[in-house]
C-alpha atoms as a PDB file:
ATOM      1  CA  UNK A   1       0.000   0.000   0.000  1.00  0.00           C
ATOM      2  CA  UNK A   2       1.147   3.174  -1.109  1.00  0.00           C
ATOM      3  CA  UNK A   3       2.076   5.888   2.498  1.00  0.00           C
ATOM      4  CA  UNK A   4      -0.531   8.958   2.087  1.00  0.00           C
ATOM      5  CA  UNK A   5      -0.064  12.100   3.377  1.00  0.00           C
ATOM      6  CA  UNK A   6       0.785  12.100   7.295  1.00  0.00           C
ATOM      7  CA  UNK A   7      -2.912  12.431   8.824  1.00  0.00           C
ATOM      8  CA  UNK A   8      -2.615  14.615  11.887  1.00  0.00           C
ATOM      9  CA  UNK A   9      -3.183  13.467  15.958  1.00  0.00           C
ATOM     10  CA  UNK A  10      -6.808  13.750  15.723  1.00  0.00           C
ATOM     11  CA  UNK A  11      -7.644  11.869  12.385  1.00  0.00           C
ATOM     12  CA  UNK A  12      -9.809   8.733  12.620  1.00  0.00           C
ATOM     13  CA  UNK A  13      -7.101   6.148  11.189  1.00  0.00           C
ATOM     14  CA  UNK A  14      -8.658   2.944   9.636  1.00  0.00           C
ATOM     15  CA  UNK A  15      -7.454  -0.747  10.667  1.00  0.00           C
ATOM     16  CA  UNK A  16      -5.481  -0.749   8.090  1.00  0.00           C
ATOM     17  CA  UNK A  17      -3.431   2.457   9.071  1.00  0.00           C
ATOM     18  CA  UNK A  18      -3.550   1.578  12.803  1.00  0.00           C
ATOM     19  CA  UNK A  19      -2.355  -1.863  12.152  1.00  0.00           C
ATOM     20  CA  UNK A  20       0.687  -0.830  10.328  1.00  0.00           C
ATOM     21  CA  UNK A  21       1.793   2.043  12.997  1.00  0.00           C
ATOM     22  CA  UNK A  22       1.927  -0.222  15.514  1.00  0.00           C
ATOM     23  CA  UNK A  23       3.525  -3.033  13.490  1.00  0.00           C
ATOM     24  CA  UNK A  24       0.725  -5.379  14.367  1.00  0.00           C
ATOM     25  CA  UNK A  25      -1.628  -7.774  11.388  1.00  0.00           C
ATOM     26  CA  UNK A  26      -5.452  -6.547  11.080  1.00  0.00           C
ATOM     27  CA  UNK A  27      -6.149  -9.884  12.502  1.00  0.00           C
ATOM     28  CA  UNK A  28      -4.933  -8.768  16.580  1.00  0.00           C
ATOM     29  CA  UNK A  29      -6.958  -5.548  16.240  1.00  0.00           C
ATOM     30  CA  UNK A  30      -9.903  -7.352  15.420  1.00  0.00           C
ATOM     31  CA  UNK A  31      -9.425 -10.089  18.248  1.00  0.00           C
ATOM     32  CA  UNK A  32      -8.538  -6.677  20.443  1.00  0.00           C
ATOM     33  CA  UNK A  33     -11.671  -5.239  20.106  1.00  0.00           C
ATOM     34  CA  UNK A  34     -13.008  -8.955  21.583  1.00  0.00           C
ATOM     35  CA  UNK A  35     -10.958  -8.552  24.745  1.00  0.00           C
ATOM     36  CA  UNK A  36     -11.538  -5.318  25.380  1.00  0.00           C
ATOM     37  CA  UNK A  37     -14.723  -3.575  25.570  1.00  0.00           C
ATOM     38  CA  UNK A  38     -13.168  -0.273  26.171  1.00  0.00           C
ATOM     39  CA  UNK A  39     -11.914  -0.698  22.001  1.00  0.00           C
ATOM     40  CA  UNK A  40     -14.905   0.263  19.828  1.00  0.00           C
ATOM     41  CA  UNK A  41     -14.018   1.964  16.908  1.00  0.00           C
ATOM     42  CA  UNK A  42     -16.845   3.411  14.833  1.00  0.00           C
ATOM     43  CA  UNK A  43     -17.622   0.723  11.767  1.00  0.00           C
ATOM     44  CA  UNK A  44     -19.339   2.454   8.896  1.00  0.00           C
ATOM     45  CA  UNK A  45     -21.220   0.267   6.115  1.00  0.00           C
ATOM     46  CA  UNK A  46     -19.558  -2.814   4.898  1.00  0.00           C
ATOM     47  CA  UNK A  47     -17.810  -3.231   8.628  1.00  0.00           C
ATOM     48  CA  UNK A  48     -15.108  -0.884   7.956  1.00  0.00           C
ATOM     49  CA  UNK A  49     -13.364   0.117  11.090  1.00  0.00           C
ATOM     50  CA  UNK A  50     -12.155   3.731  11.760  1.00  0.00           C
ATOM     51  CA  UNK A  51     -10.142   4.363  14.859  1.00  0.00           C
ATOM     52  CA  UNK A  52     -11.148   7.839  16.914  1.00  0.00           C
ATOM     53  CA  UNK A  53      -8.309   9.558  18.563  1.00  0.00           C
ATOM     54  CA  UNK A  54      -8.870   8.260  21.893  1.00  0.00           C
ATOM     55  CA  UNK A  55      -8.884   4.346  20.219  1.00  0.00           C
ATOM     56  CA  UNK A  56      -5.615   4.833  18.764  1.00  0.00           C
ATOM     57  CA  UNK A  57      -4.397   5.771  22.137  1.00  0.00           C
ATOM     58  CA  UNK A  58      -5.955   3.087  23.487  1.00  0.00           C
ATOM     59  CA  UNK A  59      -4.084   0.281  20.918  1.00  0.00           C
ATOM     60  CA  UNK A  60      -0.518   2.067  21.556  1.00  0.00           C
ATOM     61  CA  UNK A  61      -1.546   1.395  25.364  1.00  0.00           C
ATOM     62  CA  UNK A  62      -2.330  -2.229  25.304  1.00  0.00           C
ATOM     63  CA  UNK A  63       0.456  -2.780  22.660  1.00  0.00           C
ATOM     64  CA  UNK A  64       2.613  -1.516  24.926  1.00  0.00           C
ATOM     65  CA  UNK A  65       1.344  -3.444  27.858  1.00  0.00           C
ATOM     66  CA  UNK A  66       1.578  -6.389  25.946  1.00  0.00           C
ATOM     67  CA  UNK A  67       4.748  -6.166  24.130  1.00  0.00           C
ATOM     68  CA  UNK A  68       7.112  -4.157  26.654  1.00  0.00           C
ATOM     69  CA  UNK A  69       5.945  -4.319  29.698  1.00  0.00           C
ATOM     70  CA  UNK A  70       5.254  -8.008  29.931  1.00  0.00           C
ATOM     71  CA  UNK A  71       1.722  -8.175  30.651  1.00  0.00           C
ATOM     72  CA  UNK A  72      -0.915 -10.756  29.721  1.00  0.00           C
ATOM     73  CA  UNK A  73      -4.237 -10.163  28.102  1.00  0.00           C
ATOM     74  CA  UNK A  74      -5.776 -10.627  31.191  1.00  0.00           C
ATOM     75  CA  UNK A  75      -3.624  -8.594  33.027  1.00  0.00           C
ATOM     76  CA  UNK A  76      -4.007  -5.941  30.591  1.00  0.00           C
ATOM     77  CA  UNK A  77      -7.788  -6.704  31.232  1.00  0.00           C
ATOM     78  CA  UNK A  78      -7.404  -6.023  35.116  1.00  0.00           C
ATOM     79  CA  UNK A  79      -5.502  -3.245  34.993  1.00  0.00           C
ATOM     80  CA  UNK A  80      -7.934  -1.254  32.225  1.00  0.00           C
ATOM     81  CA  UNK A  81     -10.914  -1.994  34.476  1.00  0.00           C
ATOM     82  CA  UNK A  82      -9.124  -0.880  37.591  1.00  0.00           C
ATOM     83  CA  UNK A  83      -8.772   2.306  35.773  1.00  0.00           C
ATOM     84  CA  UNK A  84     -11.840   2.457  34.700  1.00  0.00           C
ATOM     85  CA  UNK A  85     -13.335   1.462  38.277  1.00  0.00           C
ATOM     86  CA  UNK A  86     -10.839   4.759  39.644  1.00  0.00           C
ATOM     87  CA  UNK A  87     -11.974   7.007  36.979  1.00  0.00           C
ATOM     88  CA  UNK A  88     -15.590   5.846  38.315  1.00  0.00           C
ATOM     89  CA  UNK A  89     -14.746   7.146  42.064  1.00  0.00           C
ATOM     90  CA  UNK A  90     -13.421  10.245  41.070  1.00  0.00           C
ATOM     91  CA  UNK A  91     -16.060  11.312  38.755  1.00  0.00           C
ATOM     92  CA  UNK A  92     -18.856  10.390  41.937  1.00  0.00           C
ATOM     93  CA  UNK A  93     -16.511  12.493  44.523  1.00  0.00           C
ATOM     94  CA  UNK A  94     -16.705  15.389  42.021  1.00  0.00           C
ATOM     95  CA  UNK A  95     -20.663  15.113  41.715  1.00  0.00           C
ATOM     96  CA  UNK A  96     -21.023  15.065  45.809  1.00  0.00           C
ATOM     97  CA  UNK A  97     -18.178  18.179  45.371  1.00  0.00           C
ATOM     98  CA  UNK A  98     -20.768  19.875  43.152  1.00  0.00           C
ATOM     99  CA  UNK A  99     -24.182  18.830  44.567  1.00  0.00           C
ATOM    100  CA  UNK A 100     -22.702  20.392  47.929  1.00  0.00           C
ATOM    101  CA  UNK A 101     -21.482  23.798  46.335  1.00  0.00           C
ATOM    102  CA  UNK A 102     -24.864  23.971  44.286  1.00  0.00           C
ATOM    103  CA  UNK A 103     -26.645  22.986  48.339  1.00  0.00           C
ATOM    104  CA  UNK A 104     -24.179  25.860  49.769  1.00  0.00           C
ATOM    105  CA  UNK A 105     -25.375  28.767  46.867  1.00  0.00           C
ATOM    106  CA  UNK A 106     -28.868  27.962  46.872  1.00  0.00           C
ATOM    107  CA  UNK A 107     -29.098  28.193  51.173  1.00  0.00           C
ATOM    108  CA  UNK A 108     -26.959  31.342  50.920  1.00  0.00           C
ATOM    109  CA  UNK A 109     -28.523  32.609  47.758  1.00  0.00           C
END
C-alpha cells in the first residue's frame, strides 16, 4: 500500500493504518476489540473500522502493555478496568463536590 499524506493526531485512522503504525496484522486488532470492551471503533457500512483519537491511544496502550511491559491479556484486562473502576470514584466524589457547592449557593442565595 502506497504511504498517504501524514494524517494529523486527531484523524480517525482505519485498521489498516492503525495496524501498520503499531507493526501489528489486522487480525490482533480485530481479536482486540473482543478482549476489550473499552476498544470500539466506529464501523461504517460494509464493517469498515475507523479508529477515533482516543482508540488509537488506546491500541498504543495495550500494545505496549503487551509487548514491553510483559503483561498478559488478562492482566491488561485487570488493569484497564481498575482504571476504569478509579476514573468511576473520582467522577462520583466530584458530583457530591458539586451537589454540595450547588446545596451551599442555593441556602446562601
Amino acid at each position: 500500500m502506497a504511504a498517504g499524506p501524514e494524517k494529523g493526531p486527531e484523524a480517525f485512522r482505519t485498521i489498516g493504518e492503525l495496524a501498520q503504525e503499531i507493526g501489528r496484522p489486522q487480525h490482533i486488532l480485530r481479536y482486540w476489540e473482543t478482549r476489550f470492551p473499552q476498544l470500539r471503533p466506529l464501523q461504517r457500512a460494509g464493517g469498515r473500522r475507523y479508529y477515533r483519537p482516543d482508540d488509537v491511544a488506546l491500541v498504543r496502550r495495550i500494545d505496549s502493555l503487551l509487548s514491553r511491559e510483559g503483561y498478559s491479556i488478562r492482566g491488561v484486562q485487570r488493569l484497564l478496568d481498575a482504571e476504569r473502576g478509579a476514573r468511576r470514584g473520582r467522577t462520583d466524589s466530584l458530583r457530591a463536590v458539586r451537589d454540595s457547592l450547588q446545596v451551599a449557593l442555593t441556602e446562601d442565595g
